[in-house]
PDB file of N, CA and C in Angstrom:
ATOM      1  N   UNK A   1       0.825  -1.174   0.000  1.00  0.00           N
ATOM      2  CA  UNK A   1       0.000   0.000   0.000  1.00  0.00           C
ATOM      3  C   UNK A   1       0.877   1.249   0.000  1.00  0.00           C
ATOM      4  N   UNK A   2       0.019   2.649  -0.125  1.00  0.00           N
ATOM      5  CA  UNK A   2       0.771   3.848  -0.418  1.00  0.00           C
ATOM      6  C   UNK A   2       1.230   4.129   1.311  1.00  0.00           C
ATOM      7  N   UNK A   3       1.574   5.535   1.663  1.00  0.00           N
ATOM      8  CA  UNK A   3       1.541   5.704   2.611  1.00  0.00           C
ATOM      9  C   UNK A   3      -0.173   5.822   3.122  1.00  0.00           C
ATOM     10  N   UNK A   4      -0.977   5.502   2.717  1.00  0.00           N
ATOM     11  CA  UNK A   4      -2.590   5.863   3.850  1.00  0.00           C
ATOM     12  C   UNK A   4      -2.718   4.135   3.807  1.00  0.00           C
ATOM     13  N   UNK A   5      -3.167   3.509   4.919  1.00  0.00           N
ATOM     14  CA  UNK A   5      -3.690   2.393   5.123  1.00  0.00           C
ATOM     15  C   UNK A   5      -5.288   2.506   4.785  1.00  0.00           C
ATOM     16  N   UNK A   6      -5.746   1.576   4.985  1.00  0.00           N
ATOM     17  CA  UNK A   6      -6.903   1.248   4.307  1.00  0.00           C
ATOM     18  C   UNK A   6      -8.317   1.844   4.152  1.00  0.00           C
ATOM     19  N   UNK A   7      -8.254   2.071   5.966  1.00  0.00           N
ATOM     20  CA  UNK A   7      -9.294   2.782   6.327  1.00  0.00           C
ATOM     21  C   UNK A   7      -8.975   4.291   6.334  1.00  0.00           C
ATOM     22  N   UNK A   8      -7.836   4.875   6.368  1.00  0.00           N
ATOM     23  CA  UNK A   8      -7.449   6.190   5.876  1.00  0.00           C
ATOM     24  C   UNK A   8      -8.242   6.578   4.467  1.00  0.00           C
ATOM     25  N   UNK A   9      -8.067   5.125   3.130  1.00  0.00           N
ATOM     26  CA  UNK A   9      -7.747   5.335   1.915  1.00  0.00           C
ATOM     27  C   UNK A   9      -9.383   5.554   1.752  1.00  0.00           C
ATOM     28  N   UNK A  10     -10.403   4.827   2.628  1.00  0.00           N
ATOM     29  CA  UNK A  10     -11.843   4.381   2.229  1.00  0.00           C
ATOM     30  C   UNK A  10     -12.426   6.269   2.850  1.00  0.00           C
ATOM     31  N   UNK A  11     -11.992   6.419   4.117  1.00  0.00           N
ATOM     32  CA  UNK A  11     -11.887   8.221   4.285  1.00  0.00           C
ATOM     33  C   UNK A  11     -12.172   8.978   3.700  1.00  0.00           C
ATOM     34  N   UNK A  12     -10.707   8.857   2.605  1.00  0.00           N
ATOM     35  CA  UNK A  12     -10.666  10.016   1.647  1.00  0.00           C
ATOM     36  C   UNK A  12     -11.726   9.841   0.701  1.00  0.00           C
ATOM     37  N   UNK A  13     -11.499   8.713  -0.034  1.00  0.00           N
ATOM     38  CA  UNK A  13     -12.609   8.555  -1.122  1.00  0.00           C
ATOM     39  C   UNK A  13     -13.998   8.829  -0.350  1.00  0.00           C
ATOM     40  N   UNK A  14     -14.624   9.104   0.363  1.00  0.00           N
ATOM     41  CA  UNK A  14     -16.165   9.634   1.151  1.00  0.00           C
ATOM     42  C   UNK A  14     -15.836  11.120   1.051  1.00  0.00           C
ATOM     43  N   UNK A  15     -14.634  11.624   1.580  1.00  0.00           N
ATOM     44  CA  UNK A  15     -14.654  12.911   2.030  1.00  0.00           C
ATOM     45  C   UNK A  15     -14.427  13.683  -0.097  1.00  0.00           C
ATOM     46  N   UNK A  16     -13.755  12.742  -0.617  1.00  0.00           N
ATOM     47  CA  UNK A  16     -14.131  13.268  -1.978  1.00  0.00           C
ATOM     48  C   UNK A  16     -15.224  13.000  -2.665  1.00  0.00           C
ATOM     49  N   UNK A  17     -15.985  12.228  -2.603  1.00  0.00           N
ATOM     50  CA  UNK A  17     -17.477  12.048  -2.749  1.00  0.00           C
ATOM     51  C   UNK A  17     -18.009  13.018  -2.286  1.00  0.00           C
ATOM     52  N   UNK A  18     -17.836  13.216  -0.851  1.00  0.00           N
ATOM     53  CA  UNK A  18     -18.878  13.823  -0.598  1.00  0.00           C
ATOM     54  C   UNK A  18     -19.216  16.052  -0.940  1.00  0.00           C
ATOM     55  N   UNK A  19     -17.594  16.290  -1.032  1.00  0.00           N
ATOM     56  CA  UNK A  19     -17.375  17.235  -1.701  1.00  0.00           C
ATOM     57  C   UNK A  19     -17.295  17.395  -3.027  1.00  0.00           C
ATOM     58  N   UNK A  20     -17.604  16.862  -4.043  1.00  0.00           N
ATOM     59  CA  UNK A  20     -18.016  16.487  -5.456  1.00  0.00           C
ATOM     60  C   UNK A  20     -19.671  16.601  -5.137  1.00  0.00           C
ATOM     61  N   UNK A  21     -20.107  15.662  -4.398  1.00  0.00           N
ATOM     62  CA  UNK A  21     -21.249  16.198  -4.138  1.00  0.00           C
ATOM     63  C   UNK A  21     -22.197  17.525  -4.215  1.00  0.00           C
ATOM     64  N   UNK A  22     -21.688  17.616  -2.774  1.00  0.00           N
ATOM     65  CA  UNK A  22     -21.977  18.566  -2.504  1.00  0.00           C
ATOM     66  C   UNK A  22     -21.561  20.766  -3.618  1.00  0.00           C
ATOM     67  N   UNK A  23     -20.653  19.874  -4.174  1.00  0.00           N
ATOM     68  CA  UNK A  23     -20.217  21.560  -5.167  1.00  0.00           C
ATOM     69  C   UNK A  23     -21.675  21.738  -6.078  1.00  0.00           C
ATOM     70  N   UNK A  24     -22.280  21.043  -6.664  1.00  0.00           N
ATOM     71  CA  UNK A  24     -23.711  21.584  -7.324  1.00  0.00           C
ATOM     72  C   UNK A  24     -24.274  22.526  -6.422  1.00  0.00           C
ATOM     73  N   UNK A  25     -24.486  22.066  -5.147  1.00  0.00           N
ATOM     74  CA  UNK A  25     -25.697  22.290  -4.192  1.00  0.00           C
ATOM     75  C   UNK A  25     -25.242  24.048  -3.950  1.00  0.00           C
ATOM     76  N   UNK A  26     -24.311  23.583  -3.291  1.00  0.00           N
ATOM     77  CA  UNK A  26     -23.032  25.072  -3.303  1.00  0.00           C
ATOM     78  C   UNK A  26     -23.898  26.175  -4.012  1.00  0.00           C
ATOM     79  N   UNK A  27     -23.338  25.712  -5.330  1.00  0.00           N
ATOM     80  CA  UNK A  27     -23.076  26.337  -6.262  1.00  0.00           C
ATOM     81  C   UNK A  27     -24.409  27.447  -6.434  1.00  0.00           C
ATOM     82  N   UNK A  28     -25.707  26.245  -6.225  1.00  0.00           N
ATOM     83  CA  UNK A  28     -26.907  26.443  -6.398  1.00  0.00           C
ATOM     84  C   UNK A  28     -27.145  27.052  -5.228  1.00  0.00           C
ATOM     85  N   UNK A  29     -26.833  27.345  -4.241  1.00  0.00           N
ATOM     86  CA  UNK A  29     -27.352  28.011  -2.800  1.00  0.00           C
ATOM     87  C   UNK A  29     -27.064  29.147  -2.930  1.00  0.00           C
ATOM     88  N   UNK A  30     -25.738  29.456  -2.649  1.00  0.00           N
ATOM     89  CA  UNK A  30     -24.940  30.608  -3.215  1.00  0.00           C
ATOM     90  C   UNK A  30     -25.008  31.823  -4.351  1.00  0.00           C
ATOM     91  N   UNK A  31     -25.052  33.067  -4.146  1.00  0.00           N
ATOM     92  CA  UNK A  31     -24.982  33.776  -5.054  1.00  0.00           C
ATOM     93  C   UNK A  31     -23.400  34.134  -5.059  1.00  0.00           C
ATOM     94  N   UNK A  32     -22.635  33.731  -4.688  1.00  0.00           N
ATOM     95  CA  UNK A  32     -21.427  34.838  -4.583  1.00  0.00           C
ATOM     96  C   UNK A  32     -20.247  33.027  -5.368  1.00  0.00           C
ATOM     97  N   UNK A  33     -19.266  33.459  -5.182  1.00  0.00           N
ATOM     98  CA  UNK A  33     -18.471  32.311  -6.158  1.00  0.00           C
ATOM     99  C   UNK A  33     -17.363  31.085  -4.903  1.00  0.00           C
ATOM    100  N   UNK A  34     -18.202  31.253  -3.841  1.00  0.00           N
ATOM    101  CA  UNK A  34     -17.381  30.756  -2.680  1.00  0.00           C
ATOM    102  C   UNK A  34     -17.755  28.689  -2.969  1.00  0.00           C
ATOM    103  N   UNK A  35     -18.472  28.587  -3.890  1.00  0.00           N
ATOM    104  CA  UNK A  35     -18.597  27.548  -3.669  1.00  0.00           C
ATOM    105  C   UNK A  35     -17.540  26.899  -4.662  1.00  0.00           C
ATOM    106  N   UNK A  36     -16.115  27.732  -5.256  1.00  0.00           N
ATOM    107  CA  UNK A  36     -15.324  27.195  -5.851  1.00  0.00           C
ATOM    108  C   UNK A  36     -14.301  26.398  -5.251  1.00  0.00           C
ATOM    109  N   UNK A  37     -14.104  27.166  -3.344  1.00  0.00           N
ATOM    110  CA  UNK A  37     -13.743  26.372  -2.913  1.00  0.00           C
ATOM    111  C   UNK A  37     -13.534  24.709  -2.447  1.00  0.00           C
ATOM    112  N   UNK A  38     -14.878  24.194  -2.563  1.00  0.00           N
ATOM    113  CA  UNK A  38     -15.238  22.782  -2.898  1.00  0.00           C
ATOM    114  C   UNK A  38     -14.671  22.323  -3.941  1.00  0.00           C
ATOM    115  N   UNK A  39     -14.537  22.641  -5.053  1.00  0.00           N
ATOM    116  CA  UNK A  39     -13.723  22.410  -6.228  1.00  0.00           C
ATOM    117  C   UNK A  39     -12.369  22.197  -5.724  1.00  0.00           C
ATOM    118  N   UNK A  40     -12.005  22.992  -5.094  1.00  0.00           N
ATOM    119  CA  UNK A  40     -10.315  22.915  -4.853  1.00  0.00           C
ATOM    120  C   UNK A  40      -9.917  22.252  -3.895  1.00  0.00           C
ATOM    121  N   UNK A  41     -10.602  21.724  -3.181  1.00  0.00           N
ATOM    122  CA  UNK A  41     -10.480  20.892  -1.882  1.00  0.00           C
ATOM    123  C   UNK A  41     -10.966  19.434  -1.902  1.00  0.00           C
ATOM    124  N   UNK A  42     -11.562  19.184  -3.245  1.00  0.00           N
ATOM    125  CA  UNK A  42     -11.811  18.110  -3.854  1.00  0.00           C
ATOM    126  C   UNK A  42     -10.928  17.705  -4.812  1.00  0.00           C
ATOM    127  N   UNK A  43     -10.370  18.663  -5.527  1.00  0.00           N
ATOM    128  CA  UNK A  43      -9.147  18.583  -6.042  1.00  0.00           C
ATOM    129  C   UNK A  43      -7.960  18.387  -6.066  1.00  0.00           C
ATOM    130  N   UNK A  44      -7.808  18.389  -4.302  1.00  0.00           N
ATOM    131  CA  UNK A  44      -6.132  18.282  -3.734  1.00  0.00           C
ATOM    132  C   UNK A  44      -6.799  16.758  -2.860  1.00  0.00           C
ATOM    133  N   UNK A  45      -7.927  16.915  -2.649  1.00  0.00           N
ATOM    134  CA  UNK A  45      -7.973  15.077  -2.326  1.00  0.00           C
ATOM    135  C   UNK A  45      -8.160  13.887  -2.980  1.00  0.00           C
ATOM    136  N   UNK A  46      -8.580  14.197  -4.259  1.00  0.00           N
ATOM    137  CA  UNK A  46      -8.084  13.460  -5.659  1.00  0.00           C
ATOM    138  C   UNK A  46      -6.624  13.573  -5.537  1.00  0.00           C
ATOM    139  N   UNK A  47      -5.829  14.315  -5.595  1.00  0.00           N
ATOM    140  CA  UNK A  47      -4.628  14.721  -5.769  1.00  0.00           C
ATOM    141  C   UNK A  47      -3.853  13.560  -4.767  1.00  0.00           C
ATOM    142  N   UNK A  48      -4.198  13.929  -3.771  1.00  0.00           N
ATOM    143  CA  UNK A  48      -3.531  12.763  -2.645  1.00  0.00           C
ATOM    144  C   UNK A  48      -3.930  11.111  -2.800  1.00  0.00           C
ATOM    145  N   UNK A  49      -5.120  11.080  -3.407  1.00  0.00           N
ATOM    146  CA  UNK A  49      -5.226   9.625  -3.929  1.00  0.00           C
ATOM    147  C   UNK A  49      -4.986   9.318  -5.061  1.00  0.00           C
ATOM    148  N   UNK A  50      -4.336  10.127  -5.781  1.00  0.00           N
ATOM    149  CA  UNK A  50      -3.551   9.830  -7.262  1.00  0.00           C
ATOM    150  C   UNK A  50      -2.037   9.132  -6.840  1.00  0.00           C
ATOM    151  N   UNK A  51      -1.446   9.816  -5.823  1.00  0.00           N
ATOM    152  CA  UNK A  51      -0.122   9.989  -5.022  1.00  0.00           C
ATOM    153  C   UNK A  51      -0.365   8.636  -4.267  1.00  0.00           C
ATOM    154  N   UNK A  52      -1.183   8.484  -3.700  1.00  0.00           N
ATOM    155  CA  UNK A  52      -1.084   6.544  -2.627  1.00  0.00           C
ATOM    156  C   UNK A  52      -1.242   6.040  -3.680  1.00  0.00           C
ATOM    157  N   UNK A  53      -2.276   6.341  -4.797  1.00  0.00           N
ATOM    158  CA  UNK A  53      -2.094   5.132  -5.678  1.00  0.00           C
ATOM    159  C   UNK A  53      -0.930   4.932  -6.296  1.00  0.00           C
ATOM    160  N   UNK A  54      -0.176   5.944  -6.714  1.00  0.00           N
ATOM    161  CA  UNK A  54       1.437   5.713  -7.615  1.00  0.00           C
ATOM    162  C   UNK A  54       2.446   4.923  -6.580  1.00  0.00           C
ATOM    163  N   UNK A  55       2.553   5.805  -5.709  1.00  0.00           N
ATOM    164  CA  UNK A  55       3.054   5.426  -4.330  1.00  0.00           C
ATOM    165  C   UNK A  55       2.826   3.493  -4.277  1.00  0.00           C
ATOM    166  N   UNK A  56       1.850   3.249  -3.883  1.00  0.00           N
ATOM    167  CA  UNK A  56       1.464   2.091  -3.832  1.00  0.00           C
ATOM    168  C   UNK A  56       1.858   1.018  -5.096  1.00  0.00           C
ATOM    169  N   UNK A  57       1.395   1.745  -6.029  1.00  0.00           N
ATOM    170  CA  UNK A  57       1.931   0.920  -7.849  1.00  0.00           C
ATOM    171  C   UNK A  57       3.646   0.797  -7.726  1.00  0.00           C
ATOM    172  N   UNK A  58       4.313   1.907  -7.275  1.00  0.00           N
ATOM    173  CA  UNK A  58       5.793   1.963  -7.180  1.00  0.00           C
ATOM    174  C   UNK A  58       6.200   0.414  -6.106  1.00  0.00           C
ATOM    175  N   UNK A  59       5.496   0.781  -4.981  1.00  0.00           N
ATOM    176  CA  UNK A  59       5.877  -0.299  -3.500  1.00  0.00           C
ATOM    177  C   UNK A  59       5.549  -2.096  -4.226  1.00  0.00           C
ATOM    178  N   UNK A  60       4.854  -2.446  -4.881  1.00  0.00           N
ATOM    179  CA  UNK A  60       4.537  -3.504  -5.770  1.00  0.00           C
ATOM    180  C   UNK A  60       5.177  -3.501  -6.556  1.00  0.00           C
ATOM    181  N   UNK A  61       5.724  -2.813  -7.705  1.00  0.00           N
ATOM    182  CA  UNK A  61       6.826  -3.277  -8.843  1.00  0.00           C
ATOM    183  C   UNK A  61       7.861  -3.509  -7.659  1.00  0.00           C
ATOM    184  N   UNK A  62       8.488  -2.994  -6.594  1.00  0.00           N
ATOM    185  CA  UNK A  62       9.518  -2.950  -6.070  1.00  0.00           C
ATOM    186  C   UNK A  62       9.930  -4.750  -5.598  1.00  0.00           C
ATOM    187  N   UNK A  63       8.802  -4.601  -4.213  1.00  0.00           N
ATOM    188  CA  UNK A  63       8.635  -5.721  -3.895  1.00  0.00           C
ATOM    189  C   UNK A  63       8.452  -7.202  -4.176  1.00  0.00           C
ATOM    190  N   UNK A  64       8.816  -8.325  -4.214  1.00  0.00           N
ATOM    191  CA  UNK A  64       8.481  -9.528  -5.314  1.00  0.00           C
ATOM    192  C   UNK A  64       7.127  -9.711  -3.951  1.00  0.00           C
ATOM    193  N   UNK A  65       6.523 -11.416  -4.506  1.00  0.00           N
ATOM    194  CA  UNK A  65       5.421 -11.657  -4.096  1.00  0.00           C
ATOM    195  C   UNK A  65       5.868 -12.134  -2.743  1.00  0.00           C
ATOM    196  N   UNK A  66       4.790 -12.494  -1.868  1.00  0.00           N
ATOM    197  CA  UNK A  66       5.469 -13.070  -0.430  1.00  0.00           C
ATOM    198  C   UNK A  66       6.169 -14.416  -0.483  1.00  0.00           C
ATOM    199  N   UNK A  67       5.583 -15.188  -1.646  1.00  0.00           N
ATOM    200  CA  UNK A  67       6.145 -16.640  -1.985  1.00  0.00           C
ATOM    201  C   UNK A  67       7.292 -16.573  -2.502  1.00  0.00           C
ATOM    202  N   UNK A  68       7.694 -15.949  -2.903  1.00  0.00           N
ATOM    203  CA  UNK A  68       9.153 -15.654  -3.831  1.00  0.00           C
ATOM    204  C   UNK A  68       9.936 -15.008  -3.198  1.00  0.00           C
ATOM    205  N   UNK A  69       9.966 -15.336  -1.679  1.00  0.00           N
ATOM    206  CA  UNK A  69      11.634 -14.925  -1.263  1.00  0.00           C
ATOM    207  C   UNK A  69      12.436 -15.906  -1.381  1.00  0.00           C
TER     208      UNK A  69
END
C-alpha cells in the first residue's frame, strides 16, 4: 500500500465524494463564487489519492510476491 492504510484510503474517497457532491448544491445556494472552494479541496484530495495510488503501484513493482523470497 501507499503511505494511507486502508481505512485512511476508504476516508478520503467519502470525504471526496462527498465534496463532489456537494459543489452543485453550493453552487446552487450561493450567489457569490465561494462555492469554488469545494472544487479545490476536492481537487487536492483526488490529488492525494492519485499519489497513494502511484506510491502504492511503485511499492509492488519494487517488492516480489510473499512466496518468492
Amino acid at each position: 500500500m501507499g503511505f494511507l492504510n486502508r481505512r485512511q484510503r476508504r476516508w478520503t474517497w467519502f470525504g471526496f465524494l462527498a465534496l463532489a457532491a456537494n459543489t452543485p448544491v453550493a453552487a446552487w445556494a450561493t450567489s457569490d463564487a465561494s462555492w469554488l472552494f469545494n472544487i479545490v479541496v476536492a481537487g487536492l484530495v483526488a490529488f492525494v489519492l492519485l499519489v497513494d495510488e502511484a506510491e502504492s503501484a511503485r511499492y509492488s513493482r519494487r517488492m516480489p510476491p510473499e512466496g518468492e523470497l
